[in-house]
N, C-alpha and C. Protein backbone atom coordinates (compact mmCIF):
# COMPACT_ATOMS: atom_id res chain seq x y z
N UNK A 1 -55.86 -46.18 41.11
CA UNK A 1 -55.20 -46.34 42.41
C UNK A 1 -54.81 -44.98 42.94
N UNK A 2 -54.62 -44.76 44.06
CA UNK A 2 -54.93 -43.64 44.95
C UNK A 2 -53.61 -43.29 45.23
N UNK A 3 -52.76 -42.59 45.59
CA UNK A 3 -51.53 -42.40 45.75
C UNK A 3 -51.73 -41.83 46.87
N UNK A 4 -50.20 -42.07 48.16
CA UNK A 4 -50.84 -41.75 49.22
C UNK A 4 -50.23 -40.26 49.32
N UNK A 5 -50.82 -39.41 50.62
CA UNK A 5 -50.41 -38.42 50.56
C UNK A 5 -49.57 -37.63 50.83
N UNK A 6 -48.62 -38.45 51.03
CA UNK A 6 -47.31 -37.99 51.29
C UNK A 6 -46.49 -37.92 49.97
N UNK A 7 -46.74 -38.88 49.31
CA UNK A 7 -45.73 -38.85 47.94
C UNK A 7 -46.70 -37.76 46.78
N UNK A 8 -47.89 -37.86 47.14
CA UNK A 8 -48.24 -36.54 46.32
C UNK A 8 -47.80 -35.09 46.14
N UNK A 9 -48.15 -34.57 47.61
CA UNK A 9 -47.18 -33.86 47.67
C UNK A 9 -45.82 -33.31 47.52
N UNK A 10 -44.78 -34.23 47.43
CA UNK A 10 -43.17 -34.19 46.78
C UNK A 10 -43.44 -33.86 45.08
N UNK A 11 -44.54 -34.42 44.61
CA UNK A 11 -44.90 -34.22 43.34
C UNK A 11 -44.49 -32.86 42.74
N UNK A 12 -43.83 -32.36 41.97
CA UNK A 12 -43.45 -30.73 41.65
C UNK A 12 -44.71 -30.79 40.50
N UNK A 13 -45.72 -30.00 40.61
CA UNK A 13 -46.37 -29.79 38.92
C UNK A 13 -45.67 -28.35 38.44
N UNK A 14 -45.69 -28.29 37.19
CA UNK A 14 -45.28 -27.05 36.13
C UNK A 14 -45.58 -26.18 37.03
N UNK A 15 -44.83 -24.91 36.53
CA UNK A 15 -45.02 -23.81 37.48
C UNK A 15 -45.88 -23.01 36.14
N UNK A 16 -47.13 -22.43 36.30
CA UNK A 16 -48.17 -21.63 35.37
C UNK A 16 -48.19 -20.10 36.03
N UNK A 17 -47.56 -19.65 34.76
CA UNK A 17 -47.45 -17.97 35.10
C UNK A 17 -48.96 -17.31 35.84
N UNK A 18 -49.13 -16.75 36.42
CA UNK A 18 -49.89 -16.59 37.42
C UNK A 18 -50.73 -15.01 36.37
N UNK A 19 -49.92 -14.92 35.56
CA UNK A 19 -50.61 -13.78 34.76
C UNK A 19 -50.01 -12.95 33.13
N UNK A 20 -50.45 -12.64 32.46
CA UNK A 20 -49.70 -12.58 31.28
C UNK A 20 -48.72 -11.17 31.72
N UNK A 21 -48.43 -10.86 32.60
CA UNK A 21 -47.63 -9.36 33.25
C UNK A 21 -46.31 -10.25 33.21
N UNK A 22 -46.70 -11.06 34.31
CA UNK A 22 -45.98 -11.89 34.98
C UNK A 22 -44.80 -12.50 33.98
N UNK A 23 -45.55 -13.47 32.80
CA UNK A 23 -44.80 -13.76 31.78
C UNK A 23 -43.66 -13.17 31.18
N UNK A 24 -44.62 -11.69 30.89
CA UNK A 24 -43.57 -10.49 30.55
C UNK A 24 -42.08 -10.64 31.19
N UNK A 25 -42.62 -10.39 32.34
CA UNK A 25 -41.68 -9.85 33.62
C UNK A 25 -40.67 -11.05 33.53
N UNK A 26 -40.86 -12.39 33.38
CA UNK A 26 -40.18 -13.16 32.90
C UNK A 26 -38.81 -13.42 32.18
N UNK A 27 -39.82 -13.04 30.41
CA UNK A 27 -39.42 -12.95 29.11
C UNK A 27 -37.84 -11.64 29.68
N UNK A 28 -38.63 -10.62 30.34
CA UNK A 28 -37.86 -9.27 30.25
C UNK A 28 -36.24 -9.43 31.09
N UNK A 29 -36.73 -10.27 32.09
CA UNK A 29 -35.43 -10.24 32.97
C UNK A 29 -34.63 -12.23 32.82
N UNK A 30 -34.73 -12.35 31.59
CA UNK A 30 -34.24 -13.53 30.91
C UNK A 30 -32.86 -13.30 30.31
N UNK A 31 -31.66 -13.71 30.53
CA UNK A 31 -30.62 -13.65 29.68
C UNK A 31 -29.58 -14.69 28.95
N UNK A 32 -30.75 -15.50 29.03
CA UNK A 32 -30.05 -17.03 28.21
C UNK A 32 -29.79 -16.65 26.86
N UNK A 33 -29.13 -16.92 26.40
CA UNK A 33 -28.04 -16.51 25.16
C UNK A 33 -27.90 -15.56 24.75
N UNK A 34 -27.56 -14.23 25.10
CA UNK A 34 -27.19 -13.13 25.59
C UNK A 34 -25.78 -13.57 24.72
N UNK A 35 -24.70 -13.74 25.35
CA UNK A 35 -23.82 -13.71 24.87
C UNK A 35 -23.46 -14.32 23.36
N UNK A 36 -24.17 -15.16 22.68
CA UNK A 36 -24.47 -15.99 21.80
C UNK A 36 -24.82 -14.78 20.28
N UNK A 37 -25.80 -14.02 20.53
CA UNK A 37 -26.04 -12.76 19.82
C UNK A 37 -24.95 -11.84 20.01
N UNK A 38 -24.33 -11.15 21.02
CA UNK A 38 -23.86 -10.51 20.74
C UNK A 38 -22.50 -10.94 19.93
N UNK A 39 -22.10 -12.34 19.95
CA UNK A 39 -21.17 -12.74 19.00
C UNK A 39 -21.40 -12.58 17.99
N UNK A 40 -22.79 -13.27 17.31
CA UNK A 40 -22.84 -12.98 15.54
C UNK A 40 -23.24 -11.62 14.99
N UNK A 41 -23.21 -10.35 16.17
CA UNK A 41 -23.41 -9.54 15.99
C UNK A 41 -22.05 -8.80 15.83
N UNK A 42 -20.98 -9.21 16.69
CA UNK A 42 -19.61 -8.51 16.81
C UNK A 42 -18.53 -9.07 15.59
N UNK A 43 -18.35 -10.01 15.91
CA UNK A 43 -17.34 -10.72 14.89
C UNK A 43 -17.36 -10.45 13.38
N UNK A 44 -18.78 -10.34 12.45
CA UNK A 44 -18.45 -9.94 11.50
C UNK A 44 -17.74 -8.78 11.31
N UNK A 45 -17.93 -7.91 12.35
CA UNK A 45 -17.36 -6.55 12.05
C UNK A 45 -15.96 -6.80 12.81
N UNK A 46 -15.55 -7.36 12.93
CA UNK A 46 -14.12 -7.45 13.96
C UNK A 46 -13.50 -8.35 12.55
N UNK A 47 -13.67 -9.26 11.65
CA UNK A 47 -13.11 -9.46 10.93
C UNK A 47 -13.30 -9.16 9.74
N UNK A 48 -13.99 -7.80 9.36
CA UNK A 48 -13.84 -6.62 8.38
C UNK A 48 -12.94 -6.03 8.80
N UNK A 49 -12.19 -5.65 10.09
CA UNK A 49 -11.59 -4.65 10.18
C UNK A 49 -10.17 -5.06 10.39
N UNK A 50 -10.01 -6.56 10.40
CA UNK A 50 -8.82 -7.03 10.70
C UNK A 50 -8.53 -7.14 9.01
N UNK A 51 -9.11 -7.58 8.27
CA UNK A 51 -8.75 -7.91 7.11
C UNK A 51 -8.82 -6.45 6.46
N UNK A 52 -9.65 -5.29 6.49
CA UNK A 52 -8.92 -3.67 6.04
C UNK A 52 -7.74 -3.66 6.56
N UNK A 53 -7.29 -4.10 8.18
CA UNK A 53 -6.64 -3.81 8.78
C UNK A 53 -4.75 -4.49 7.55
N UNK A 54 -5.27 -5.60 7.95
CA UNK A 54 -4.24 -6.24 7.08
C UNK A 54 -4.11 -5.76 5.53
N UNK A 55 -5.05 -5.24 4.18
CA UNK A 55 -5.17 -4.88 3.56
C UNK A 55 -3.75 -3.88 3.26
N UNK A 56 -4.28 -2.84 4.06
CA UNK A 56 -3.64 -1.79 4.62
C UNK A 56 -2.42 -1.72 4.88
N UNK A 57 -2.24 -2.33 5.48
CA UNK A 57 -0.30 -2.85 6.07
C UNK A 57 0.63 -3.17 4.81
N UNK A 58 -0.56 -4.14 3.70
CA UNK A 58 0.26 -4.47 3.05
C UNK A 58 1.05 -3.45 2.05
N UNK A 59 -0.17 -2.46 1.80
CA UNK A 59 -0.27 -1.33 1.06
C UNK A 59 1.04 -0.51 1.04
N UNK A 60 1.12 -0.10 2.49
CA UNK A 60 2.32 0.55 3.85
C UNK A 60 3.79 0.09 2.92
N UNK A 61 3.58 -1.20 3.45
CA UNK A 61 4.70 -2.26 3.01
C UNK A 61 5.58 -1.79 1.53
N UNK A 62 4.63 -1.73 0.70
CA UNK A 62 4.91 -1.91 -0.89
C UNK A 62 5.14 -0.33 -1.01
N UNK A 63 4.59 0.25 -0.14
CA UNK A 63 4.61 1.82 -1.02
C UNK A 63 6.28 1.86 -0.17
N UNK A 64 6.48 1.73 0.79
CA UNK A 64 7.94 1.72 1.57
C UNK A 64 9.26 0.72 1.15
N UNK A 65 9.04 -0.09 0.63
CA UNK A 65 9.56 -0.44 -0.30
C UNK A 65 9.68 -0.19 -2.17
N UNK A 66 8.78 1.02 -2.17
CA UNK A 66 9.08 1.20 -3.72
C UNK A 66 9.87 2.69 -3.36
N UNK A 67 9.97 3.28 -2.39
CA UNK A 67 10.32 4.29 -1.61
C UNK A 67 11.89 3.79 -1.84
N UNK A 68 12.34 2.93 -1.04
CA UNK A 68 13.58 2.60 -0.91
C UNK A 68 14.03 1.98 -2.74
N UNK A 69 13.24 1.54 -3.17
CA UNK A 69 14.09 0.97 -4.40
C UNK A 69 14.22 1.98 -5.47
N UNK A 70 13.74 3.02 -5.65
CA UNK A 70 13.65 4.45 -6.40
C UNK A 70 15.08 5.35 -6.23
N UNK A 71 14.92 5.00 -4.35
CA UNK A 71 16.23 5.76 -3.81
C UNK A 71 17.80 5.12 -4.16
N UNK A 72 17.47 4.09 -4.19
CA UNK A 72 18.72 3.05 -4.34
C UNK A 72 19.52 3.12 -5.46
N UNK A 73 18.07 2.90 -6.64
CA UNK A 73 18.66 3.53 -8.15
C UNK A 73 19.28 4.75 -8.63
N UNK A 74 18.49 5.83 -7.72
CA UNK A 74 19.66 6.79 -8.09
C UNK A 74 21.01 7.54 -7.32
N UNK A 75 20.76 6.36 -6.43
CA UNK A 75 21.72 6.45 -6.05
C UNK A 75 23.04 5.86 -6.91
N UNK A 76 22.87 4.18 -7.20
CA UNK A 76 23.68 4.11 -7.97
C UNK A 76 23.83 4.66 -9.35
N UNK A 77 23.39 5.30 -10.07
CA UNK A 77 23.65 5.96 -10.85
C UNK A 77 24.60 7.17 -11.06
N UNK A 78 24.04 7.83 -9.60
CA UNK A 78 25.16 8.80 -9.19
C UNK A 78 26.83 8.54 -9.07
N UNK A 79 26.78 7.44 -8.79
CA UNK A 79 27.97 6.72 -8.74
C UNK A 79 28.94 6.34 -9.81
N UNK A 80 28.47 7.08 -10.76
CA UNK A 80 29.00 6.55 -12.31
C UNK A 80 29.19 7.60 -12.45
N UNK A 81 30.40 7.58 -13.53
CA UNK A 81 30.55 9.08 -14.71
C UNK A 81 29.83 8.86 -16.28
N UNK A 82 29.78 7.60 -16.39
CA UNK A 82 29.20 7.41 -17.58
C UNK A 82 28.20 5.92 -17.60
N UNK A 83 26.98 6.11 -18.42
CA UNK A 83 26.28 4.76 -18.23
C UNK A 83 25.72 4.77 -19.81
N UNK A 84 25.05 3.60 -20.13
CA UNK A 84 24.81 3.06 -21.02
C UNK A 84 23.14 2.84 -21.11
N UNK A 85 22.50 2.18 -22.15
CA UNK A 85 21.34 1.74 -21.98
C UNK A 85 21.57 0.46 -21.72
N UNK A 86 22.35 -0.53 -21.60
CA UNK A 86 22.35 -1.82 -20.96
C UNK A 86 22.78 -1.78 -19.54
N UNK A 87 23.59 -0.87 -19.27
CA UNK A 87 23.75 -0.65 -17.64
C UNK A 87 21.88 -0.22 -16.96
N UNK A 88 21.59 0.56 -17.67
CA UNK A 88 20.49 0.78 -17.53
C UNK A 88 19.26 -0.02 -17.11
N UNK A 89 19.68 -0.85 -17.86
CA UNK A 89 18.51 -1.65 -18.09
C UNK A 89 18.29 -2.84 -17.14
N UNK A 90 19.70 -2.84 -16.15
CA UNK A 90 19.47 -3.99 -15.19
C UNK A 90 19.11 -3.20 -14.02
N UNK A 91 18.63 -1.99 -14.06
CA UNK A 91 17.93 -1.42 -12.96
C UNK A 91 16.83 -1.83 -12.48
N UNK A 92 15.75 -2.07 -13.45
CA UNK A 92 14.31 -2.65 -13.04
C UNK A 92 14.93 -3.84 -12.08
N UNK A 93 15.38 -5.05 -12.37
CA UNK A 93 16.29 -6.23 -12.00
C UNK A 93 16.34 -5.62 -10.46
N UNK A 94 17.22 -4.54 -9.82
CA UNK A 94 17.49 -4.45 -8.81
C UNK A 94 16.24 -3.90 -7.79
N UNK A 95 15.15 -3.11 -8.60
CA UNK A 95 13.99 -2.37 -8.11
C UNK A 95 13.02 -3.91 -7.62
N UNK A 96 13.14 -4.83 -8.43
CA UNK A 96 12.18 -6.21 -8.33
C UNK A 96 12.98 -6.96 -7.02
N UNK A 97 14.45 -6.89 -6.70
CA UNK A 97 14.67 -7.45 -5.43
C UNK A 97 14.11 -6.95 -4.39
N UNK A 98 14.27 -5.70 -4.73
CA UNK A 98 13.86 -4.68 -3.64
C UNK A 98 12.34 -5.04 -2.81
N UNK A 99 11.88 -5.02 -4.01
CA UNK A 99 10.09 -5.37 -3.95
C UNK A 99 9.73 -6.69 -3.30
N UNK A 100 10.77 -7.41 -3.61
CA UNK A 100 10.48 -8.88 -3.36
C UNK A 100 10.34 -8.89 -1.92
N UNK A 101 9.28 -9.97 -1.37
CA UNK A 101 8.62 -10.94 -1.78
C UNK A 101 7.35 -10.06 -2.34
N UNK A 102 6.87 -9.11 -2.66
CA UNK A 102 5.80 -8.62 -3.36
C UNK A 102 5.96 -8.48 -4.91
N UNK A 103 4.68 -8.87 -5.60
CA UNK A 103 4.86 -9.00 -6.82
C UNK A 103 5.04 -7.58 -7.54
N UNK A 104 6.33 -7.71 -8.82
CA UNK A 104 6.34 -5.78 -9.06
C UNK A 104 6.41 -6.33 -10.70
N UNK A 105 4.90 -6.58 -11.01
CA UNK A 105 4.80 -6.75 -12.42
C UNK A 105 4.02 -5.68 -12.38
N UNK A 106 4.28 -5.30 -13.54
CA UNK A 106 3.96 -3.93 -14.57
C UNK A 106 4.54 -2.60 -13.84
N UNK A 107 5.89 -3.16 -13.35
CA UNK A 107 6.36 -1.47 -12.56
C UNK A 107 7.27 -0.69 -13.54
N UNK A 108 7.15 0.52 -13.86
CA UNK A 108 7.89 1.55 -14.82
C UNK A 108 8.98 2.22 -14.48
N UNK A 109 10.29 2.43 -14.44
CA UNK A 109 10.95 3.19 -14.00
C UNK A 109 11.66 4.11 -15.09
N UNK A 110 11.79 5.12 -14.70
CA UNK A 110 12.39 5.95 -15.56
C UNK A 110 13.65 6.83 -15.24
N UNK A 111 14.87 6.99 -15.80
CA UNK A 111 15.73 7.94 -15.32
C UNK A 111 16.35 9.12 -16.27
N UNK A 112 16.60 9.96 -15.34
CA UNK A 112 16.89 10.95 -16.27
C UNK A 112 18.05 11.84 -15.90
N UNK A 113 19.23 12.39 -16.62
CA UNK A 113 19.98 12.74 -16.18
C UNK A 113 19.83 14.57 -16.24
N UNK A 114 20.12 15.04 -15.35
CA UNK A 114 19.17 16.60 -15.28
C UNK A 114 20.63 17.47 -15.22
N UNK A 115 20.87 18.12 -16.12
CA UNK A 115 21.99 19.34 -16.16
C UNK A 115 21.06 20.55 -15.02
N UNK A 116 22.25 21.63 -14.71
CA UNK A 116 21.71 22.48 -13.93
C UNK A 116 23.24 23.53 -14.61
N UNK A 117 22.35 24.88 -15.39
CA UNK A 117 23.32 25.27 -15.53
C UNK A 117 23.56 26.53 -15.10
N UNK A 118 24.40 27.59 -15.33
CA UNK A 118 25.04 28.71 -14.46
C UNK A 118 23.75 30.03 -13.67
N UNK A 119 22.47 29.54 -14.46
CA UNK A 119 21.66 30.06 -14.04
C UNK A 119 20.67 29.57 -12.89
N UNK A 120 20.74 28.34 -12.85
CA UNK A 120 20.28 27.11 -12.07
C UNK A 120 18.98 26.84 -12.51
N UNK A 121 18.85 26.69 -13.70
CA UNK A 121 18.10 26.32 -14.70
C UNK A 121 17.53 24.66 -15.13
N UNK A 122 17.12 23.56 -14.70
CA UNK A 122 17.37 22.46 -14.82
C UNK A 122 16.90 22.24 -16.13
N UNK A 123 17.51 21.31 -16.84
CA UNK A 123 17.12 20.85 -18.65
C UNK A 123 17.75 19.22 -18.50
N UNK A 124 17.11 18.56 -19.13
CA UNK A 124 17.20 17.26 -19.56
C UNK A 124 18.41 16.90 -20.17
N UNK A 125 19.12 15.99 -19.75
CA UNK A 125 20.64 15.98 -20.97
C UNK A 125 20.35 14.60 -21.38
N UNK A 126 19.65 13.52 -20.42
CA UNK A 126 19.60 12.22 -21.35
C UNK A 126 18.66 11.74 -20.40
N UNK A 127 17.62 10.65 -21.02
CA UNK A 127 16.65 9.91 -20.23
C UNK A 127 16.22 8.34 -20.78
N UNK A 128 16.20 7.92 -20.20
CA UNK A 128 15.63 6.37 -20.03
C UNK A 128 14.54 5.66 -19.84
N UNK A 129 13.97 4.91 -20.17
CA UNK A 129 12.54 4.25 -19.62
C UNK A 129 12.40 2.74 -20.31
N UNK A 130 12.23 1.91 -18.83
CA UNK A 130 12.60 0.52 -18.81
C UNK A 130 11.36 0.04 -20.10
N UNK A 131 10.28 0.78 -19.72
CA UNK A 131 9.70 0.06 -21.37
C UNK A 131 9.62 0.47 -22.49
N UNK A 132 10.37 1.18 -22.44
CA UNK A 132 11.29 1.34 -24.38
C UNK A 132 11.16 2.83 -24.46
N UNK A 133 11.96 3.46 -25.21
CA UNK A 133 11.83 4.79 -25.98
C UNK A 133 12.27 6.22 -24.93
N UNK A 134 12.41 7.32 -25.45
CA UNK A 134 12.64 8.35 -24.40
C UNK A 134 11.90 9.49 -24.12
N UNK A 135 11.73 8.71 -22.37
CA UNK A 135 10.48 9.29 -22.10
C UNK A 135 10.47 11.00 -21.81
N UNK A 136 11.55 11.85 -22.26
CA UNK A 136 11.83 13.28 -22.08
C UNK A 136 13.14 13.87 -23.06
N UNK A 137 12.76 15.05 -23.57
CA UNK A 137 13.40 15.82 -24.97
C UNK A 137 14.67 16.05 -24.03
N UNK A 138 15.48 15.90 -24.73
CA UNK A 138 16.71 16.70 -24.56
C UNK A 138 16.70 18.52 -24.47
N UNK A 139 16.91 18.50 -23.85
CA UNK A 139 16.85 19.87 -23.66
C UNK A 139 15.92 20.55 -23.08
N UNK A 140 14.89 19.97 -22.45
CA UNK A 140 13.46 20.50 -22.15
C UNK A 140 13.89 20.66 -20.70
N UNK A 141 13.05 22.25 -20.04
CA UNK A 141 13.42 22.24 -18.84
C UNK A 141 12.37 21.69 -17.62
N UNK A 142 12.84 21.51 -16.65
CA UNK A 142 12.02 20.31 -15.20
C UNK A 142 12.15 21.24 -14.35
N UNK A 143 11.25 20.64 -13.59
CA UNK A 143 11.51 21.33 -12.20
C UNK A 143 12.12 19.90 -11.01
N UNK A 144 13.27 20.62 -10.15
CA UNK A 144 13.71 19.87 -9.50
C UNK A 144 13.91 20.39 -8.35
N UNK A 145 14.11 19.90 -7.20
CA UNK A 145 13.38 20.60 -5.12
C UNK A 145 14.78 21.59 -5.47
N UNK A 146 14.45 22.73 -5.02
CA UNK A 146 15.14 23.84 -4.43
C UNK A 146 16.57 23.76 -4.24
N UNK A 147 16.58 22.85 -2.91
CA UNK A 147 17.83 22.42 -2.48
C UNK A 147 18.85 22.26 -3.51
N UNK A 148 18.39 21.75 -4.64
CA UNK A 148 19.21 20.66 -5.41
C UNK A 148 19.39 21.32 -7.02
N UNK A 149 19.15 22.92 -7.01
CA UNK A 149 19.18 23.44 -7.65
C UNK A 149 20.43 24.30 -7.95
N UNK A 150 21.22 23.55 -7.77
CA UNK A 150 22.83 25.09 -7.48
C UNK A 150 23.20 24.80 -9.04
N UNK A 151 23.91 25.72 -9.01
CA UNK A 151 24.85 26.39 -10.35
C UNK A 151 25.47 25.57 -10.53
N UNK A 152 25.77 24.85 -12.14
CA UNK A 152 26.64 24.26 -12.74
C UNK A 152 26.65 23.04 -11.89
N UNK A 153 26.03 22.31 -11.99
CA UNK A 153 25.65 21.09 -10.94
C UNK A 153 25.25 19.48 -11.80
N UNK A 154 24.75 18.55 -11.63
CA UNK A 154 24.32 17.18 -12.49
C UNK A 154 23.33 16.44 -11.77
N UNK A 155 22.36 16.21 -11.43
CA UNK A 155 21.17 15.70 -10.99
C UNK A 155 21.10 14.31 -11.34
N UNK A 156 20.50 13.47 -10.75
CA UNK A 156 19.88 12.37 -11.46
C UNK A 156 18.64 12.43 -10.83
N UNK A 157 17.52 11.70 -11.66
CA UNK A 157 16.28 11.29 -11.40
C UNK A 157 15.76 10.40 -11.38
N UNK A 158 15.26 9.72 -11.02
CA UNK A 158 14.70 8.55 -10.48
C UNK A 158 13.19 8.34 -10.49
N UNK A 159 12.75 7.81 -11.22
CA UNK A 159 10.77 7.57 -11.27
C UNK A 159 10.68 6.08 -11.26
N UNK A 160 10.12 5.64 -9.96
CA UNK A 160 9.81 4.33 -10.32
C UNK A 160 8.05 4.36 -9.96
N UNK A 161 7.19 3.48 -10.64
CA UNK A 161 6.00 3.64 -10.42
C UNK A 161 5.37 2.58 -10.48
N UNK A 162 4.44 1.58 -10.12
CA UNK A 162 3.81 -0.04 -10.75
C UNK A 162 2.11 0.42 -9.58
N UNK A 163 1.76 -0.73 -10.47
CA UNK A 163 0.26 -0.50 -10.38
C UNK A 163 -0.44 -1.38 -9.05
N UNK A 164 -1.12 -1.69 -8.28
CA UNK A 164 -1.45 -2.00 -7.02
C UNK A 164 -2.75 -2.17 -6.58
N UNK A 165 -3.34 -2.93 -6.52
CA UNK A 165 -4.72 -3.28 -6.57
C UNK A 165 -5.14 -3.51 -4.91
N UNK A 166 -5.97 -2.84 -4.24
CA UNK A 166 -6.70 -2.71 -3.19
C UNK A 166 -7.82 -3.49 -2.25
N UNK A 167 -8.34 -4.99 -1.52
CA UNK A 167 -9.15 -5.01 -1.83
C UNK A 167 -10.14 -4.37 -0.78
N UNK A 168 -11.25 -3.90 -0.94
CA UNK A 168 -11.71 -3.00 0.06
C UNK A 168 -13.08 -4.06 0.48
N UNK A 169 -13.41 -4.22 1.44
CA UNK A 169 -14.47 -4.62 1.76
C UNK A 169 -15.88 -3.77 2.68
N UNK A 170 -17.08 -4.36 1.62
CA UNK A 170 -18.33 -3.33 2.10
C UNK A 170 -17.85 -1.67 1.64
N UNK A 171 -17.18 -1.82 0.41
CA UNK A 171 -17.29 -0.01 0.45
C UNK A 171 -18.59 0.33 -0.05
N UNK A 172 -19.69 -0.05 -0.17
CA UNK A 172 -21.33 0.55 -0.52
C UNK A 172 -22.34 -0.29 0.40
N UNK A 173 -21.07 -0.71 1.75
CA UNK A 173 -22.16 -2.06 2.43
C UNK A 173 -22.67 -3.12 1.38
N UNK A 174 -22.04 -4.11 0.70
CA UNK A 174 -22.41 -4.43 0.19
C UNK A 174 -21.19 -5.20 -0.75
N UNK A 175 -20.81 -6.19 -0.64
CA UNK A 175 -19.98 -6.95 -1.11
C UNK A 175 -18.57 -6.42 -1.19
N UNK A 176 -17.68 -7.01 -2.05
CA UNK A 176 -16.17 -6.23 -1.43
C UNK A 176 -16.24 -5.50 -3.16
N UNK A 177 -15.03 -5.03 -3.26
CA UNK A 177 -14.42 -4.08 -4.72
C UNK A 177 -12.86 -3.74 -4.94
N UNK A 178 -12.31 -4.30 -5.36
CA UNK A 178 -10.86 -3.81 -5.69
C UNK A 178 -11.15 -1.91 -6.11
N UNK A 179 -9.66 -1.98 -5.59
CA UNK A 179 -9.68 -0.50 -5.10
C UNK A 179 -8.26 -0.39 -6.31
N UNK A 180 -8.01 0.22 -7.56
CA UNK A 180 -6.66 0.34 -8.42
C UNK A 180 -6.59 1.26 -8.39
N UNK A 181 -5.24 1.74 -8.53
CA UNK A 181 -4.05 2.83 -8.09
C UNK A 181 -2.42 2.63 -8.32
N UNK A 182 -2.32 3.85 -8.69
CA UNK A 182 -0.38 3.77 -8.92
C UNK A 182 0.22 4.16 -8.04
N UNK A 183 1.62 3.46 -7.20
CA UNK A 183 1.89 3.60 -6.17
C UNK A 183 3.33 4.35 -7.10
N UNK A 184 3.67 5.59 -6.54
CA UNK A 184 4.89 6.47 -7.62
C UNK A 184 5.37 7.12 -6.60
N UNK A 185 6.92 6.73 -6.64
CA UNK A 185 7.89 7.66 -5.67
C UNK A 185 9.05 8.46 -6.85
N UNK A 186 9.72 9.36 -6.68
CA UNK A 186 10.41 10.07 -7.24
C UNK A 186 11.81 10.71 -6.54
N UNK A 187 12.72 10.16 -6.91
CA UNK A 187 14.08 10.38 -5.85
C UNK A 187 14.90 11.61 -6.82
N UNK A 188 15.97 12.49 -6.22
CA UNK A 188 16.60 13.09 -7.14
C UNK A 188 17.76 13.04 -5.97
N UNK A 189 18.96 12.88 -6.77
CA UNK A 189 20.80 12.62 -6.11
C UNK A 189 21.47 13.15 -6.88
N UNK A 190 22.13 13.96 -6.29
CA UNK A 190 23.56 14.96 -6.97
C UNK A 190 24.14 14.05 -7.33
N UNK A 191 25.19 14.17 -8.50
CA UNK A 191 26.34 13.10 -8.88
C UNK A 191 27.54 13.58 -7.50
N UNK A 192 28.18 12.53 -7.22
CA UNK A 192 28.90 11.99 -6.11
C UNK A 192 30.38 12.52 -6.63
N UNK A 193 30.55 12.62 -7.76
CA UNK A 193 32.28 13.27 -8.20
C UNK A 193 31.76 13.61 -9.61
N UNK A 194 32.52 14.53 -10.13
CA UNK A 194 32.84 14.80 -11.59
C UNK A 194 32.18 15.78 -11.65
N UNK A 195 31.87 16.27 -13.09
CA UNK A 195 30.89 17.26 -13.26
C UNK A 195 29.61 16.86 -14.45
N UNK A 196 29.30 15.83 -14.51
CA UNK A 196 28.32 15.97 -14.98
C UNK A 196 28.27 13.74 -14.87
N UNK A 197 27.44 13.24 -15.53
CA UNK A 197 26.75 11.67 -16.29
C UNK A 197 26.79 12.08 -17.75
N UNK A 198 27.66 11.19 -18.51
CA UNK A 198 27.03 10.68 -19.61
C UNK A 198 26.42 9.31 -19.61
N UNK A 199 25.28 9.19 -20.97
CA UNK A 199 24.83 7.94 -21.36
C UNK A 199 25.06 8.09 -22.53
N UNK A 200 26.21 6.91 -22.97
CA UNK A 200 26.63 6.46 -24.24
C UNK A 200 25.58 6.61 -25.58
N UNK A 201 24.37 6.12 -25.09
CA UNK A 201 23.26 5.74 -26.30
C UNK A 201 22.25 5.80 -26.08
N UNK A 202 21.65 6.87 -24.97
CA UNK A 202 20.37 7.00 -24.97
C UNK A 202 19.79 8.25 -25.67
């Protein structure tokens, strides 16, 4: 049956590229999902860098807080004329609030009480270390900042240090890698009255 010629015409047939240029010319000035690529192209790298990013902060965080809990300790220490190894020993205790909410397992602290004498000479008079034994001779001489070096004087020292795991992602392009490291601050505080710290039994 014959269709008449009016409705033939309304007929749309396929439109046939008129030449393989043409096609090109097509293909070339086409931008249907355009935006679609450049997503799975962007985002992985936008959330590598948020998660270094965050990594990082946390890092900030913990090292600024082992900063302040180093300082704190010798501070209170300074505050004493005489201490003990059980006074001592609830120091870590106050360094772990400090830290908190971050975990501060396997952190070391050490203190030491530092004579300075008429020569401004610094030597060891007694020392401490939260995981057992003494970690510096009596009598052995240190070096301690300038400032804090005057004649006939009493120092304290302060070492707190714990271990800190990194995780780094793509450091060889190529899957992630914990990154380990000791995060170590070191405070030193004049005694606040008297002339010197004892420790009963260290």
């Amino acid at each position: 049956m014959k269709l008449p010629a009016a409705i033939t015409k309304r007929i749309r047939r396929p439109a046939v590229p008129r030449s393989l240029t043409d096609a090109a010319s097509r293909f070339r000035k086409a931008r249907d999902g355009v935006g679609a690529v450049e997503f799975a192209l962007i985002v992985p790298i936008l959330l590598i860098i948020y998660l270094m990013s965050f990594e990082i902060t946390v890092a900030i965080s913990i090292t600024r807080k082992v900063t302040h809990a180093s300082s704190d300790i010798a501070d209170l220490i300074t505050q004493k004329s005489t201490v003990d190894k059980a006074f001592l020993s609830t120091m870590p205790y106050a360094a772990k609030a400090i830290l908190a909410p971050y975990s501060s397992t396997g952190i070391n602290l050490k203190i030491s009480g530092i004579t300075v004498d008429s020569t401004s000479v610094a030597r060891i008079t007694w020392s401490w270390q939260s995981t057992g034994g003494t970690p510096y001779s009596v009598g052995s001489t240190v070096t301690i900042p300038s400032d804090l070096a005057i004649a006939n004087s009493f120092v304290v020292r302060s070492e707190l240090s714990m271990p800190y795991s990194m995780l780094l992602y793509l450091p060889g392009m190529s899957n992630t890698q914990l990154q380990n490291f000791t995060i170590k601050k070191d405070f030193y505080f004049r005694q606040r009255v008297g002339s010197g710290i004892t420790c009963s039994d260290c």
